[in-house]
Protein backbone atom coordinates (compact mmCIF):
# COMPACT_ATOMS: atom_id res chain seq x y z
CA UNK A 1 -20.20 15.66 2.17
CA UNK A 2 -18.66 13.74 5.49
CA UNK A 3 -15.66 12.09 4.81
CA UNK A 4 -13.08 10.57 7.13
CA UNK A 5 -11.44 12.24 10.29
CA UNK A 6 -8.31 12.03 8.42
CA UNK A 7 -9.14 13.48 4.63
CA UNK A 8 -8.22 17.13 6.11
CA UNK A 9 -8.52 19.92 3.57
CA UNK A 10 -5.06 19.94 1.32
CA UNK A 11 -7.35 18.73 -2.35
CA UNK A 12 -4.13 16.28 -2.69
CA UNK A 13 -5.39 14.33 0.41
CA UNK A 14 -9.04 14.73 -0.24
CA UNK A 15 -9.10 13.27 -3.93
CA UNK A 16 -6.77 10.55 -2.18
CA UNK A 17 -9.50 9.98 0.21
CA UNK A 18 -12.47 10.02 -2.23
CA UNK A 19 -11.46 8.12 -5.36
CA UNK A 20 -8.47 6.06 -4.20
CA UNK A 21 -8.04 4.68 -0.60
CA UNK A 22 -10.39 1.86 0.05
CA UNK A 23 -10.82 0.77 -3.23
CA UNK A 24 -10.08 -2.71 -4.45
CA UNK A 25 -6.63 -3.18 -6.70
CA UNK A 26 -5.88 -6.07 -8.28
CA UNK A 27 -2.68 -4.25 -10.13
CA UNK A 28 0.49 -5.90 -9.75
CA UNK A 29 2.12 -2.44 -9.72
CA UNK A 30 0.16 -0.12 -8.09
CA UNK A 31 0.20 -3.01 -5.67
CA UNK A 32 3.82 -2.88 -5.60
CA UNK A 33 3.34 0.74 -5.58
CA UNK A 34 1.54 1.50 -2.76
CA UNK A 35 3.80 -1.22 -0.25
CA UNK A 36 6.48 0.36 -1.15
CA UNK A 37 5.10 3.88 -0.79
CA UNK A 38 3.62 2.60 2.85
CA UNK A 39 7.21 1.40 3.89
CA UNK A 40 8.67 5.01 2.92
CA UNK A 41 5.51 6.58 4.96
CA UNK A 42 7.06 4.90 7.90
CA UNK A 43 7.65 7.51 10.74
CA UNK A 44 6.24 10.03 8.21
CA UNK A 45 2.58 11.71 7.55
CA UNK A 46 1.13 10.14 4.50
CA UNK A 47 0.62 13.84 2.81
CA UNK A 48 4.47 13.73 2.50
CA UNK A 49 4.31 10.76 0.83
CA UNK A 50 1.27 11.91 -1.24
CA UNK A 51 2.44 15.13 -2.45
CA UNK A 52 5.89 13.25 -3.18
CA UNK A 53 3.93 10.46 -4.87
CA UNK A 54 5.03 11.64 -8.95
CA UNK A 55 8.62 12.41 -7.86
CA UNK A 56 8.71 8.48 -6.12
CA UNK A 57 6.99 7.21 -9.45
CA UNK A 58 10.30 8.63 -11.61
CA UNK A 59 12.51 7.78 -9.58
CA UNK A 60 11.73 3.86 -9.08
CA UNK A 61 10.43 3.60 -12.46
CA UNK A 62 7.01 3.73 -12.05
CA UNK A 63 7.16 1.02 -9.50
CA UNK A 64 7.65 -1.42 -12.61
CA UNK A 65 9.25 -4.84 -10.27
CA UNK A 66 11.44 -6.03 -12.87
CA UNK A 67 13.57 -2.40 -13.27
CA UNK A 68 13.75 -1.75 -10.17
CA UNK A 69 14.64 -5.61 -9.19
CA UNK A 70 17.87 -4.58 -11.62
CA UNK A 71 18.77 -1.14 -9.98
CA UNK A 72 22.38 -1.22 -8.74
CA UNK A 73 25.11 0.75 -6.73
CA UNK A 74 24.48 3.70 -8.63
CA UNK A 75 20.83 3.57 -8.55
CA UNK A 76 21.14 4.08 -5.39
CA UNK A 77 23.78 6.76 -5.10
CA UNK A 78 20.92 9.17 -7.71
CA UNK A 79 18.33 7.89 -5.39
CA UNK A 80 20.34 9.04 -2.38
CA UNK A 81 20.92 12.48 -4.19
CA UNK A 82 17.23 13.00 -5.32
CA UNK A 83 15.45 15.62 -3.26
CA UNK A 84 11.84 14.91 -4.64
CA UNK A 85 11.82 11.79 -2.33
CA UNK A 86 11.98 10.66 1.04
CA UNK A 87 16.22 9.61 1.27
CA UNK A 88 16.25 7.02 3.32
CA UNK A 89 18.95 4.75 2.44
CA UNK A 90 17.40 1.97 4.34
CA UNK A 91 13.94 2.75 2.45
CA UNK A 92 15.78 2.65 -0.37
CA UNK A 93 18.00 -0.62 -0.67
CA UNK A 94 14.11 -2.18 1.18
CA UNK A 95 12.27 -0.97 -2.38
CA UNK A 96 14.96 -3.03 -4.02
CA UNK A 97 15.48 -5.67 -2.29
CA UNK A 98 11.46 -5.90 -2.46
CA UNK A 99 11.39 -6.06 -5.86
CA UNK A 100 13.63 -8.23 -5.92
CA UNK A 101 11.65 -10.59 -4.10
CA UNK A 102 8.37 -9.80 -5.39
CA UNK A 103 9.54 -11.70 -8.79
CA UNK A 104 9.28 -15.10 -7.17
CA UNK A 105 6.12 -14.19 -5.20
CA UNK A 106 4.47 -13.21 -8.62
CA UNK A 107 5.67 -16.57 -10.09
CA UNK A 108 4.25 -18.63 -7.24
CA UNK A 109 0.85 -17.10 -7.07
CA UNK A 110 0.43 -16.49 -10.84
CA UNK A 111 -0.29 -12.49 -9.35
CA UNK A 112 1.06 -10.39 -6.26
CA UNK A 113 -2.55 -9.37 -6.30
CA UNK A 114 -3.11 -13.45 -5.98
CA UNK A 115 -0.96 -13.59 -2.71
CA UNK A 116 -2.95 -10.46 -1.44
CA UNK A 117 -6.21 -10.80 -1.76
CA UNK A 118 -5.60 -14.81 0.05
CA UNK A 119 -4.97 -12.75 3.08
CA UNK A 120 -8.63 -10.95 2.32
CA UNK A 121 -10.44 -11.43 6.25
CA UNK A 122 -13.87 -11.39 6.56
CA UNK A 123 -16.17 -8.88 5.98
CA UNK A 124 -17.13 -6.58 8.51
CA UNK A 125 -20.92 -6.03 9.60
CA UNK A 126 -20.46 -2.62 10.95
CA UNK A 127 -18.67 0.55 9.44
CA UNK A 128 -15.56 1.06 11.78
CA UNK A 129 -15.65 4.67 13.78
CA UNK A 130 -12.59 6.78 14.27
CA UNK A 131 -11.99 4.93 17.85
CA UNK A 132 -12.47 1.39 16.45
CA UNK A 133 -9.99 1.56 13.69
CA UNK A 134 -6.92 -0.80 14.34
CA UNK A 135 -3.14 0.28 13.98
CA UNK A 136 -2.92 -3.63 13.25
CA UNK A 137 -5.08 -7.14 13.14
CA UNK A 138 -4.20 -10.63 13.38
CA UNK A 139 -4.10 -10.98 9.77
CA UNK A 140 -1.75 -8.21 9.33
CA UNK A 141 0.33 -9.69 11.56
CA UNK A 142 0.17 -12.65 9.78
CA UNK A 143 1.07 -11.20 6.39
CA UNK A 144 3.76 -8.77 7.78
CA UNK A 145 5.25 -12.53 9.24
CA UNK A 146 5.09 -14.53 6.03
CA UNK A 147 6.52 -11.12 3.84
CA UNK A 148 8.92 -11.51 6.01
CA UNK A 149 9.82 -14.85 5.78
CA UNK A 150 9.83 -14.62 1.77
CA UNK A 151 12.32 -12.04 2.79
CA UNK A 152 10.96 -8.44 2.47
CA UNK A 153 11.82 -5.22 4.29
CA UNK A 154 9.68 -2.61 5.81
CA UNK A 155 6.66 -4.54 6.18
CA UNK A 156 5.77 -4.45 9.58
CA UNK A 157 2.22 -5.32 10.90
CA UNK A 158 1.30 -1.84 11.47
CA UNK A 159 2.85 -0.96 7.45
CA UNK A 160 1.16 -4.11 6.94
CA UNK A 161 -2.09 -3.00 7.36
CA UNK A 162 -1.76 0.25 6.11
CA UNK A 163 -1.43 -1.24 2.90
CA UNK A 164 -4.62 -3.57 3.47
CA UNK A 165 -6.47 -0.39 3.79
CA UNK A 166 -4.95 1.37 1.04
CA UNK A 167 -5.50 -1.80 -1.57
CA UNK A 168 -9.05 -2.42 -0.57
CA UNK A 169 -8.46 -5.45 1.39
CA UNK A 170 -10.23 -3.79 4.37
CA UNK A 171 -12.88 -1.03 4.26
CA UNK A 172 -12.21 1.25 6.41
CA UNK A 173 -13.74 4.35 5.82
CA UNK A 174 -16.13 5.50 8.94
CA UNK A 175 -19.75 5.15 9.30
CA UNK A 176 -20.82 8.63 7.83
CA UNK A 177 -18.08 8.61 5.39
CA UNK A 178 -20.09 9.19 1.93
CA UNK A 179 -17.18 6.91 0.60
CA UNK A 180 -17.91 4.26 2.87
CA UNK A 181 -20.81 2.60 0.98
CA UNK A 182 -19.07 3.18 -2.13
CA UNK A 183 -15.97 1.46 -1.30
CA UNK A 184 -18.27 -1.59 -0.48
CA UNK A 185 -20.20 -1.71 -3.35
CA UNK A 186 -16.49 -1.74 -5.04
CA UNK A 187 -15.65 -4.77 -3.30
CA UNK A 188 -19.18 -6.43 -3.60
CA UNK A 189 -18.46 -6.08 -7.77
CA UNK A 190 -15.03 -7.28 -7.15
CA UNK A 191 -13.67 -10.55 -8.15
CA UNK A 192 -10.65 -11.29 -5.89
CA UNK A 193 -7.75 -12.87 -8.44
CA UNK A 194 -7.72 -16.75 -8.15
CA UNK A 195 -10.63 -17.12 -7.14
């Protein structure tokens, strides 16, 4: 089967590739999740990140926004001493601090996946190829600004819209990709929250 340039061989980025990436989430904390996860990728391949994923889920909680919203000095001095993740003090203090400010986000949209899927752009008539793919978009930029604003960390355009192609949000996946068509059909059947 074709897949993207990027699925490589290593299984862990392959089943990442074919069952994950692409596909529509509307799950406040694998939403949470997977920002947070694209922040630590920052400056870093996204296997790391992947084949650190369980070790990042422990550590943080399971990315649930209210415990990690509470973490403290001392969270971060075990966080700092955990080899199973990336330790990145500024990473770090960003996960919390988004959390932190993901409450009232949540509680103004009725959903994080709410406030996401606004920022949904339209729908692309052509399968993107490996040259056509963007680093960023307009609308990336536009989210990265307003995360910003509400006062998150890490969240730059080009983090930005890594997560908008992790979530969904964008399909991505080249023409030729055997997941390309599926991840469509996923967002066809999809029902954006608040709408």
């Amino acid at each position: 089967m074709e897949r993207c340039f990027w699925a490589g061989s290593d299984p862990l980025y392959i089943g990442y590739h074919d069952a994950e990436w692409g596909r529509p989430v509307d799950d406040d904390r694998r939403l949470f999740e997977k920002l947070c996860l694209e922040g630590f990728q920052s400056g870093l391949s996204w296997l790391t990140i992947l084949k650190k994923r369980e070790n990042f889920r422990a550590a943080f909680a399971n990315f649930e926004i209210e415990k990690i919203a509470a973490f403290g000095d001392d969270d971060i001095a075990r966080l700092l001493a955990d080899a199973g993740i990336v330790r990145h003090r500024g990473k770090i203090e960003s996960t919390i601090n988004n959390a932190r400010r993901a409450i009232p986000l949540r509680d103004e949209f009725g959903s994080l996946a709410a406030y996401f899927w606004s920022f949904e752009p339209p729908r692309r008539t052509e399968a993107v190829t490996r040259a056509t793919i963007p680093a960023e978009t307009d609308i990336s930029k536009r989210l990265s600004k307003d995360l910003k604003k509400r006062g998150f960390s890490f969240v730059g355009p080009t983090t930005a819209y890594a997560f908008m192609q992790a979530m969904g949000l964008v399909n991505d996946h080249v023409g030729g990709c055997f997941c390309c068509a599926e991840a469509e059909a996923a967002r066809t059947a999809f029902t954006p929250p608040g709408r």
